[in-house]
Protein backbone atom coordinates (compact mmCIF):
# COMPACT_ATOMS: atom_id res chain seq x y z
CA UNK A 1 72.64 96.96 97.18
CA UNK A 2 74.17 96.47 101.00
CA UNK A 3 76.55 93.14 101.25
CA UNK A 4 75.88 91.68 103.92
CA UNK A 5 77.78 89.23 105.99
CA UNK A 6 75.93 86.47 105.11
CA UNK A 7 76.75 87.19 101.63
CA UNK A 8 80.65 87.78 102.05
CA UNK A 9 80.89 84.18 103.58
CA UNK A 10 79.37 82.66 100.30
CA UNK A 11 82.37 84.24 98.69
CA UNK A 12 84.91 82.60 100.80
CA UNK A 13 87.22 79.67 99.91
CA UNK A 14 89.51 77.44 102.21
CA UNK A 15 92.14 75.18 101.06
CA UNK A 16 92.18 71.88 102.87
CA UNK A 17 95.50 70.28 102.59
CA UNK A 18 96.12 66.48 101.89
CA UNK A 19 98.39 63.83 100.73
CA UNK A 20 98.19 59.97 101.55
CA UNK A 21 97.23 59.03 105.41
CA UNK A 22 95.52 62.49 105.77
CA UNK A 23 92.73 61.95 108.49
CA UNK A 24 89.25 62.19 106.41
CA UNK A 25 87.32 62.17 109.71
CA UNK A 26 88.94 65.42 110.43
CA UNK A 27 88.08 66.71 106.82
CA UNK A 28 84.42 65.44 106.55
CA UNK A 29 84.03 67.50 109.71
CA UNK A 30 85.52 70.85 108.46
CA UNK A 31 84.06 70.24 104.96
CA UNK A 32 80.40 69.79 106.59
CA UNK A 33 81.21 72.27 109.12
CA UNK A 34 82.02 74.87 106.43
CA UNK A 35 79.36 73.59 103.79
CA UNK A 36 76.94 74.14 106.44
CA UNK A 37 77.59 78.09 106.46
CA UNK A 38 77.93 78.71 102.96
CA UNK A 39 81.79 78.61 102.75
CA UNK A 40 83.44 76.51 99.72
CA UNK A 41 86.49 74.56 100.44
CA UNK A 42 89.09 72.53 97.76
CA UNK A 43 90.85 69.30 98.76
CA UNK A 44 94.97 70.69 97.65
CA UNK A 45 97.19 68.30 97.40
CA UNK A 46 101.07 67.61 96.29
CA UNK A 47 100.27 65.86 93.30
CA UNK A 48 96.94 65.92 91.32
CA UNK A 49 94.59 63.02 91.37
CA UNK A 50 93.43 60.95 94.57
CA UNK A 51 94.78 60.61 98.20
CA UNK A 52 94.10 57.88 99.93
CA UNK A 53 92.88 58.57 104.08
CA UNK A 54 94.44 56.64 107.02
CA UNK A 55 90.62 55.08 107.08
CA UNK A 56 91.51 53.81 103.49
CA UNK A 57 89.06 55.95 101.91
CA UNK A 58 90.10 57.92 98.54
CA UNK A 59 90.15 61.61 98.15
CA UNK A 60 90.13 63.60 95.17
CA UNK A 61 92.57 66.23 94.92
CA UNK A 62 90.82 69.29 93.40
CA UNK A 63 94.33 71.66 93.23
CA UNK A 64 97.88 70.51 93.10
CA UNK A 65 100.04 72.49 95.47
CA UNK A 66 102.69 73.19 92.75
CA UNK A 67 99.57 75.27 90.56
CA UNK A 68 98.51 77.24 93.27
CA UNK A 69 98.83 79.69 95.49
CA UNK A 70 97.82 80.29 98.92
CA UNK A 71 96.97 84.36 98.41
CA UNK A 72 93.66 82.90 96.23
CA UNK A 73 92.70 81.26 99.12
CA UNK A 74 91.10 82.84 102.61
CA UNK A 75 92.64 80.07 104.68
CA UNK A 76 94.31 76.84 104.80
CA UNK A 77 93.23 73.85 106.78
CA UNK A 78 95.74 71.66 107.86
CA UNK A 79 94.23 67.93 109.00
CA UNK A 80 96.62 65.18 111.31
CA UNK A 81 97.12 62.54 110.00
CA UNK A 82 100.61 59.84 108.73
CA UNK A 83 100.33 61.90 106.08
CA UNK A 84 101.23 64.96 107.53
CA UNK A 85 105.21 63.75 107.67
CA UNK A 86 104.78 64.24 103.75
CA UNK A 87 103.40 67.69 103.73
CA UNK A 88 105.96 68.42 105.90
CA UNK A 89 108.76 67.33 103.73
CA UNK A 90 107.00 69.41 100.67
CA UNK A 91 108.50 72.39 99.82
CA UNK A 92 105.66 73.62 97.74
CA UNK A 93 103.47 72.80 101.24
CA UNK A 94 105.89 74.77 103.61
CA UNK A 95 105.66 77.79 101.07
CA UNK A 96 101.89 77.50 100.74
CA UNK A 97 101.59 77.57 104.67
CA UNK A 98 104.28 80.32 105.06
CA UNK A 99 102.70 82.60 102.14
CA UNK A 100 99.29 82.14 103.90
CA UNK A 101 100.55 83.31 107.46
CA UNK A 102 102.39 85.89 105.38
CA UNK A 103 99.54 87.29 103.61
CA UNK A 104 96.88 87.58 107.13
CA UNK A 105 94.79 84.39 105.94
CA UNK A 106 93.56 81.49 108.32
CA UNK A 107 96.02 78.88 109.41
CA UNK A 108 94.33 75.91 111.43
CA UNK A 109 95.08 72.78 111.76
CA UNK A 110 93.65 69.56 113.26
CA UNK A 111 95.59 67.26 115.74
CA UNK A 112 98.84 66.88 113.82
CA UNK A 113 98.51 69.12 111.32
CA UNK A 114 99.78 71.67 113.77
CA UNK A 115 103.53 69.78 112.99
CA UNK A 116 103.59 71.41 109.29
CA UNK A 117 102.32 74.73 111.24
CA UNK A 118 105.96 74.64 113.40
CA UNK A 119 108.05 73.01 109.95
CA UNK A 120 106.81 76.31 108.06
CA UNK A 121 107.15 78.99 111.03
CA UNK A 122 110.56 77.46 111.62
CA UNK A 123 111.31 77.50 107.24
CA UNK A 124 110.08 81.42 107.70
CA UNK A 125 112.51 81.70 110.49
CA UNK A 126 109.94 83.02 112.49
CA UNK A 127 111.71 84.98 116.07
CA UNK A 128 109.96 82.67 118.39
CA UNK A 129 109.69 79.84 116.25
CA UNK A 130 106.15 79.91 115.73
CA UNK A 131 103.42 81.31 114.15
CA UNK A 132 101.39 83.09 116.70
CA UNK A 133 98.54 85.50 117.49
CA UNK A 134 94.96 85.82 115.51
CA UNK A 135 93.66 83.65 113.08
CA UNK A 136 96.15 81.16 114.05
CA UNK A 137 93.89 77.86 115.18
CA UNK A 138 95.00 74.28 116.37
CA UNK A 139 93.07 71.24 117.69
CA UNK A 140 94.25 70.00 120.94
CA UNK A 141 93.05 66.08 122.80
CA UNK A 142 89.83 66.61 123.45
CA UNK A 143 89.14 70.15 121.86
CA UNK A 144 85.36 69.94 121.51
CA UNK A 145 85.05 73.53 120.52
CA UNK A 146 87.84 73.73 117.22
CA UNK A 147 85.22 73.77 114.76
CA UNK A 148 83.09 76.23 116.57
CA UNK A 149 86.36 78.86 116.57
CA UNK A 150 87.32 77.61 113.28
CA UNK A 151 83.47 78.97 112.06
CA UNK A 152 84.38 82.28 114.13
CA UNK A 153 87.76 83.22 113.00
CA UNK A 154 86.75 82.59 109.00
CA UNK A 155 83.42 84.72 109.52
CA UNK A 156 85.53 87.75 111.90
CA UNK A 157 88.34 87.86 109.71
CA UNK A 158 89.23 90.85 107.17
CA UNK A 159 93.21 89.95 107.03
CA UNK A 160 94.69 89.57 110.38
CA UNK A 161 97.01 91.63 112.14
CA UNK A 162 100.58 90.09 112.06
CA UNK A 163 103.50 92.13 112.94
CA UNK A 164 105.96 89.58 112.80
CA UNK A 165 105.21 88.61 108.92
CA UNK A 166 108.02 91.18 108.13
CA UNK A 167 109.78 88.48 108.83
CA UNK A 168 109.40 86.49 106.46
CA UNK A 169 111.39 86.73 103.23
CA UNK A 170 109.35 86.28 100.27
């Protein structure tokens, strides 16, 4: 029996990361985005249980961040948020993001999110800095097409390319 494309994307899984003051409008819109092609995503947080959005809504945490690990993954999304200054001070969050970029998986991230992006390309002591090149998203002001090459770069991908990942110690 052929596998078809169609049928690979039911297989894929995204990890959308979260602690308290995460933005849930900017997770309800990846979640629906990715529900709506057949792609299953998990809420990961820092600790297990519920985080609570900047709109005051609670979140259940499907994964703590110290039980897993980004290689079962295919990508991590990253949403803004007041939260994000907590990710960002997470060491098992910077390794999560680092080991994905590491491993050729999907890194995007909302407005904001793209500041734990820079804390783990700058952990990995990355030689520009940053994590660059495919499969490496961010939402701008105003971006009305993120979710759009979100969709693309999860369906396209195989592992992407990333020469500089040497880089980055294990």
């Amino acid at each position: 029996m052929k596998t078809t494309q169609q049928d690979s994307i039911k297989n894929l899984n995204i990890a959308i990361l979260a602690s308290d003051g995460v933005d849930l409008d900017a997770i309800v819109a990846v979640r629906r985005a990715l529900k709506d092609s057949g792609i299953s995503s998990l809420i990961v947080g820092c600790n297990a249980g519920v985080v609570r959005s900047v709109q005051g809504v609670n979140i259940e945490v499907d994964s703590n961040l110290a039980e897993v690990n980004s290689i079962n993954y295919d990508g991590v999304f990253i949403p803004g948020g007041i939260g994000i200054d907590h990710l960002c001070d997470d060491e098992n969050t910077i390794s999560f993001v680092r080991n994905a970029y590491k491993n050729g998986k999907l890194v995007a991230s909302s407005e904001g999110g793209e500041k734990l992006v820079i804390k783990a390309a700058q952990s990995a002591k990355m030689p520009n800095g940053a994590f660059v090149g495919e499969g490496v998203i961010s939402q701008s002001d105003n971006d009305t097409n993120f979710l759009k090459r979100f969709l693309a770069a999860i369906t396209d991908m195989q592992s992407f390319n990333r020469p500089d990942k040497d880089f980055i110690a294990n």
